[in-house]
N, C-alpha and C. Protein backbone atom coordinates (compact mmCIF):
# COMPACT_ATOMS: atom_id res chain seq x y z
N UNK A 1 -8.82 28.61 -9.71
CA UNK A 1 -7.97 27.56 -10.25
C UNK A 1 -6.94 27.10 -9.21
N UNK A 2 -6.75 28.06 -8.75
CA UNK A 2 -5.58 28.10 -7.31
C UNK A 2 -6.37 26.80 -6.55
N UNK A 3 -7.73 26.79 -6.08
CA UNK A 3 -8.03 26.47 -4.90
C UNK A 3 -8.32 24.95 -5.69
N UNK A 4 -8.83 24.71 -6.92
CA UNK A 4 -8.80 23.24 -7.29
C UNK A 4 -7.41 22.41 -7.60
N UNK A 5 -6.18 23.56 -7.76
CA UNK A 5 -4.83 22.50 -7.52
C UNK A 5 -4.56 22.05 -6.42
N UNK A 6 -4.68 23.33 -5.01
CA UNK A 6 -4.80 22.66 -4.03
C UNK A 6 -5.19 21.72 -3.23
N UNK A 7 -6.67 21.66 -3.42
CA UNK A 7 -7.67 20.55 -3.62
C UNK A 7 -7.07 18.78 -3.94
N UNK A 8 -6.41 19.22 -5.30
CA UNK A 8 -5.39 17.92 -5.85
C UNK A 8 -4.70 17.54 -5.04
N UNK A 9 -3.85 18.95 -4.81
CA UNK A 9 -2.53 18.17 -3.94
C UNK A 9 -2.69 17.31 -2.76
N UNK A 10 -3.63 18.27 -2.33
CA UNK A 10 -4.25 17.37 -0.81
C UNK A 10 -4.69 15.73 -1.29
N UNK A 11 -5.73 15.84 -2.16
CA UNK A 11 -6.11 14.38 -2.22
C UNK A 11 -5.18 13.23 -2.98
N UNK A 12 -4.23 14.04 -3.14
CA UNK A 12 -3.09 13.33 -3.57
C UNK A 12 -2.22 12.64 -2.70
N UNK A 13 -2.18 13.63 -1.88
CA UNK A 13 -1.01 13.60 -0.35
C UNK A 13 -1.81 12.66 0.22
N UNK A 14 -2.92 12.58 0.48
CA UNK A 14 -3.51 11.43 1.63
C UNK A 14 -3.33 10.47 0.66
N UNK A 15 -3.98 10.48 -0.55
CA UNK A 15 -3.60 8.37 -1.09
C UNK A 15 -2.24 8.34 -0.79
N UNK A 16 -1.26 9.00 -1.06
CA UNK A 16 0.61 8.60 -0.72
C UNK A 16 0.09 8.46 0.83
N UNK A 17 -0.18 9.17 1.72
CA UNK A 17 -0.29 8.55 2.72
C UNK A 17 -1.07 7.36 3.10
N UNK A 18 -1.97 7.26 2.58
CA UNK A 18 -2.63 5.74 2.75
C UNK A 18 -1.75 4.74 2.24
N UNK A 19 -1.11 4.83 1.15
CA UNK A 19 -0.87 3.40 0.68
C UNK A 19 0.57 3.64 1.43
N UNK A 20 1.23 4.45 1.79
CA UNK A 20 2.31 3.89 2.90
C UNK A 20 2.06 3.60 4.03
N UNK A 21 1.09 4.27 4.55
CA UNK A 21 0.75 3.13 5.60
C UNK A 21 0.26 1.88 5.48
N UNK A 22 0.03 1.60 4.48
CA UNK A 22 -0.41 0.06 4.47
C UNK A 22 0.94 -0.73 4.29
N UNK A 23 2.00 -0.01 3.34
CA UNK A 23 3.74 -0.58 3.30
C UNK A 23 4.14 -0.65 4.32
N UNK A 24 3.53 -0.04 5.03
CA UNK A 24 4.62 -0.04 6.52
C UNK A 24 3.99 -1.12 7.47
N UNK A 25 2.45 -0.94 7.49
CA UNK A 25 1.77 -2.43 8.36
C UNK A 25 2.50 -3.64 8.20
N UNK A 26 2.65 -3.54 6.36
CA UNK A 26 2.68 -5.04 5.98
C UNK A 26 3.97 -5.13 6.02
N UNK A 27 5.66 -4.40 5.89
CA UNK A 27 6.77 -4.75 6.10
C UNK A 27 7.26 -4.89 7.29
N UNK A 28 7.15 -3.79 8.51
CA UNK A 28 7.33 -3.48 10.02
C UNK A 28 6.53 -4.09 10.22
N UNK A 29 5.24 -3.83 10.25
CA UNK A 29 4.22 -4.57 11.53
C UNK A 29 4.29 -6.39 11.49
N UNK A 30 3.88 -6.69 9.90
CA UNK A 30 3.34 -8.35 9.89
C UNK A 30 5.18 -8.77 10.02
N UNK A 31 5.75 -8.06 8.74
CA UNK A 31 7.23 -8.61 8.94
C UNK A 31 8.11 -8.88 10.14
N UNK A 32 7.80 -7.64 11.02
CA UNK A 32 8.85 -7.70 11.93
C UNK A 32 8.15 -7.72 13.89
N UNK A 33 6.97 -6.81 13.86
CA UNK A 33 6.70 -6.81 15.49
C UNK A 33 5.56 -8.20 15.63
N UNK A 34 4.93 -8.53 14.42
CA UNK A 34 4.30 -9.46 15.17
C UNK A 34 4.20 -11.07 14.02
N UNK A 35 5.98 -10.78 13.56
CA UNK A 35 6.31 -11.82 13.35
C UNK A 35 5.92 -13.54 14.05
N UNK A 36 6.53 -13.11 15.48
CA UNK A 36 6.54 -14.23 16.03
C UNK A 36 5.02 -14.47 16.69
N UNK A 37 3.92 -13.74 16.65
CA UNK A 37 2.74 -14.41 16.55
C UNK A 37 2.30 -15.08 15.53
N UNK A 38 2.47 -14.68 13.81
CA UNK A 38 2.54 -15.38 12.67
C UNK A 38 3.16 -16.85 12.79
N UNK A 39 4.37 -16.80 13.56
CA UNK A 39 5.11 -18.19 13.34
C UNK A 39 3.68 -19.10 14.20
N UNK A 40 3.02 -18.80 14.53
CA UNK A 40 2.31 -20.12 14.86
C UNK A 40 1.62 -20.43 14.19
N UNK A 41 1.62 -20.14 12.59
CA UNK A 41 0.40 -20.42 11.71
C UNK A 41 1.58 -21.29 11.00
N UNK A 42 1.24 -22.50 10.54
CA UNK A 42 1.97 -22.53 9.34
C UNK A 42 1.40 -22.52 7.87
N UNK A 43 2.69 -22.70 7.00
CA UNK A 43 2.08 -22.59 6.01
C UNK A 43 2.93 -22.81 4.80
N UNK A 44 2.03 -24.39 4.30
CA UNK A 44 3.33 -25.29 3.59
C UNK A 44 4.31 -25.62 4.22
N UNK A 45 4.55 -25.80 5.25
CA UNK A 45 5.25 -26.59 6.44
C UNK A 45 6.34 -25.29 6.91
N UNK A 46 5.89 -24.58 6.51
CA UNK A 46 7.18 -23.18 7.15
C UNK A 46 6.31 -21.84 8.05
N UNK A 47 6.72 -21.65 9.04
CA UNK A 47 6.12 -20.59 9.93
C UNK A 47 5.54 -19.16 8.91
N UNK A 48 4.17 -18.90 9.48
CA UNK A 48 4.13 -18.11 8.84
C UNK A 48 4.41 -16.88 8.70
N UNK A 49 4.60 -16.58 9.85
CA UNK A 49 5.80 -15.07 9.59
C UNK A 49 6.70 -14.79 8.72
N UNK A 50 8.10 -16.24 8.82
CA UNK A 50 8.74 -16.30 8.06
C UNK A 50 8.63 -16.25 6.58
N UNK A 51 6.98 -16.66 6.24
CA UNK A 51 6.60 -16.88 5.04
C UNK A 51 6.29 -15.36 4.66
N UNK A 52 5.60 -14.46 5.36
CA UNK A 52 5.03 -13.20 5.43
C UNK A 52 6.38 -12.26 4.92
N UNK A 53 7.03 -12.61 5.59
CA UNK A 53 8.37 -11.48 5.26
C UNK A 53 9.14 -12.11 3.77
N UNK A 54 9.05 -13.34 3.60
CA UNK A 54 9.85 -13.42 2.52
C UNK A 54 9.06 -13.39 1.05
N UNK A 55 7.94 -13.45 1.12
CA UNK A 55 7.00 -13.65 0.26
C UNK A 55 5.85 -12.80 0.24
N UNK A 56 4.79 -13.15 1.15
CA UNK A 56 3.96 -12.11 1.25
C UNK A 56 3.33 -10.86 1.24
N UNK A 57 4.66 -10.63 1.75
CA UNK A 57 4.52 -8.90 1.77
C UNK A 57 4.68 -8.20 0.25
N UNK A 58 6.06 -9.43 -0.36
CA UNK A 58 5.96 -8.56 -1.94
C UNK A 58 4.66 -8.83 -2.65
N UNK A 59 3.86 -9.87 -2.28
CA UNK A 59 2.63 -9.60 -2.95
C UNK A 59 1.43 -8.59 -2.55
N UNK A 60 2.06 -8.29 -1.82
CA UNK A 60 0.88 -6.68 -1.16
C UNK A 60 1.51 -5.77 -1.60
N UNK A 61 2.94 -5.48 -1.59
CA UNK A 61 3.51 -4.35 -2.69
C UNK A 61 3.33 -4.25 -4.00
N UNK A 62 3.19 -5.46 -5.00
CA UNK A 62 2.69 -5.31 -6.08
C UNK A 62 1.55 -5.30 -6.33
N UNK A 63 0.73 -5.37 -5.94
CA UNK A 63 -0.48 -5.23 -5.77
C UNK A 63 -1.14 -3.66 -5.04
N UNK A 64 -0.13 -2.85 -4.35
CA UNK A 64 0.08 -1.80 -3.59
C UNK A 64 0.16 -0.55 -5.26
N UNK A 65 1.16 -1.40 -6.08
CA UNK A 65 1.09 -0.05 -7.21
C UNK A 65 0.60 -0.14 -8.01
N UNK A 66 -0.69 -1.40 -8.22
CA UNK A 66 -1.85 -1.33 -9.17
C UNK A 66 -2.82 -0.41 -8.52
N UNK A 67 -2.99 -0.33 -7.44
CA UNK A 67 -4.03 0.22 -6.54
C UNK A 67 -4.03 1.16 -6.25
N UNK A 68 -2.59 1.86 -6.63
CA UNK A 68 -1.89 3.48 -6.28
C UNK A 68 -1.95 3.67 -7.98
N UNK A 69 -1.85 3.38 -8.96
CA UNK A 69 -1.71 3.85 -10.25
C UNK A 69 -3.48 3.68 -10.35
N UNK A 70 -4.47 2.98 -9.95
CA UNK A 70 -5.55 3.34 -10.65
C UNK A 70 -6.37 4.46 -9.78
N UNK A 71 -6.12 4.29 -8.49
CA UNK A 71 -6.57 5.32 -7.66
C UNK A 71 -6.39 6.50 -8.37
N UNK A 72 -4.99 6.45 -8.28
CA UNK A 72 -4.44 8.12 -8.93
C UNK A 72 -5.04 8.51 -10.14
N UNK A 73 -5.20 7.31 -11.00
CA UNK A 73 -5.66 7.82 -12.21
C UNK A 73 -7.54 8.06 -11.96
N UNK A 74 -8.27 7.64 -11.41
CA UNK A 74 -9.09 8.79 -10.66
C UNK A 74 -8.95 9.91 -10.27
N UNK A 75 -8.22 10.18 -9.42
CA UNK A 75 -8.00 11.43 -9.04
C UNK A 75 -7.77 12.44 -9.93
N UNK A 76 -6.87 11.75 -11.31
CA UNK A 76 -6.38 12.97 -12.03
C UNK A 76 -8.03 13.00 -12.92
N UNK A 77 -8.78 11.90 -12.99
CA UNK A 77 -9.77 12.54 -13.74
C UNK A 77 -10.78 13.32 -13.18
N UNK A 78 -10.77 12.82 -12.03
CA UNK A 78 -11.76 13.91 -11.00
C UNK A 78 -11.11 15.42 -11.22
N UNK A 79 -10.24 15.81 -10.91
CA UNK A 79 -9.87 17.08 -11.12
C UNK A 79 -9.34 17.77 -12.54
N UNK A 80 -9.53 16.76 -13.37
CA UNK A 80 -9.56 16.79 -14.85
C UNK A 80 -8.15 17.38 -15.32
N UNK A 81 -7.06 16.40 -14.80
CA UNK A 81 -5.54 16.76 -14.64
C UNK A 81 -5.11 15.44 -15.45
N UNK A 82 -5.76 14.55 -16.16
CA UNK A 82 -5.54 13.56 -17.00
C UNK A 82 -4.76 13.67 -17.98
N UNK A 83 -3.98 12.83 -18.52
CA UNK A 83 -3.44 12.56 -19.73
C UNK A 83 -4.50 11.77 -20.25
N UNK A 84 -5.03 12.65 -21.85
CA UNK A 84 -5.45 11.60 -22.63
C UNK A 84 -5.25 10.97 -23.92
């Protein structure tokens, strides 16, 4: 029983690690280091970097904890740790 909580925790720990790394691509990386390659796109007449950081990105975050709440809720049924 020991070795299937463990099991959990681990595959738990990597989705938190996956989906922060994808928070961090899309706030640091698109937001901020390669902002000013974005600004040459536009979009709706405003650079798109600028657009990326003020907008964009919150739609990859909300979309970030549909994708982290159904994942997880796999996981808990794979290891049969569900609420039902």
């Amino acid at each position: 029983m020991e070795e299937q909580g463990k099991a959990y925790w681990y595959a738990t720990l990597r989705l938190i690690a996956g989906i922060l790394s994808v928070w961090v691509v899309v706030s640091y990386g698109f937001g901020i280091i390669f902002a000013g390659a974005l600004n040459t796109i536009q979009l709706g007449g405003y650079p798109f970097g600028f657009w990326w950081a003020q907008q964009g990105s919150m739609y990859v975050f909300i979309i970030l904890i549909f994708v982290y709440a159904r994942l997880q809720s796999n996981l808990d049924k794979k290891f049969k740790v569900n609420e039902q």
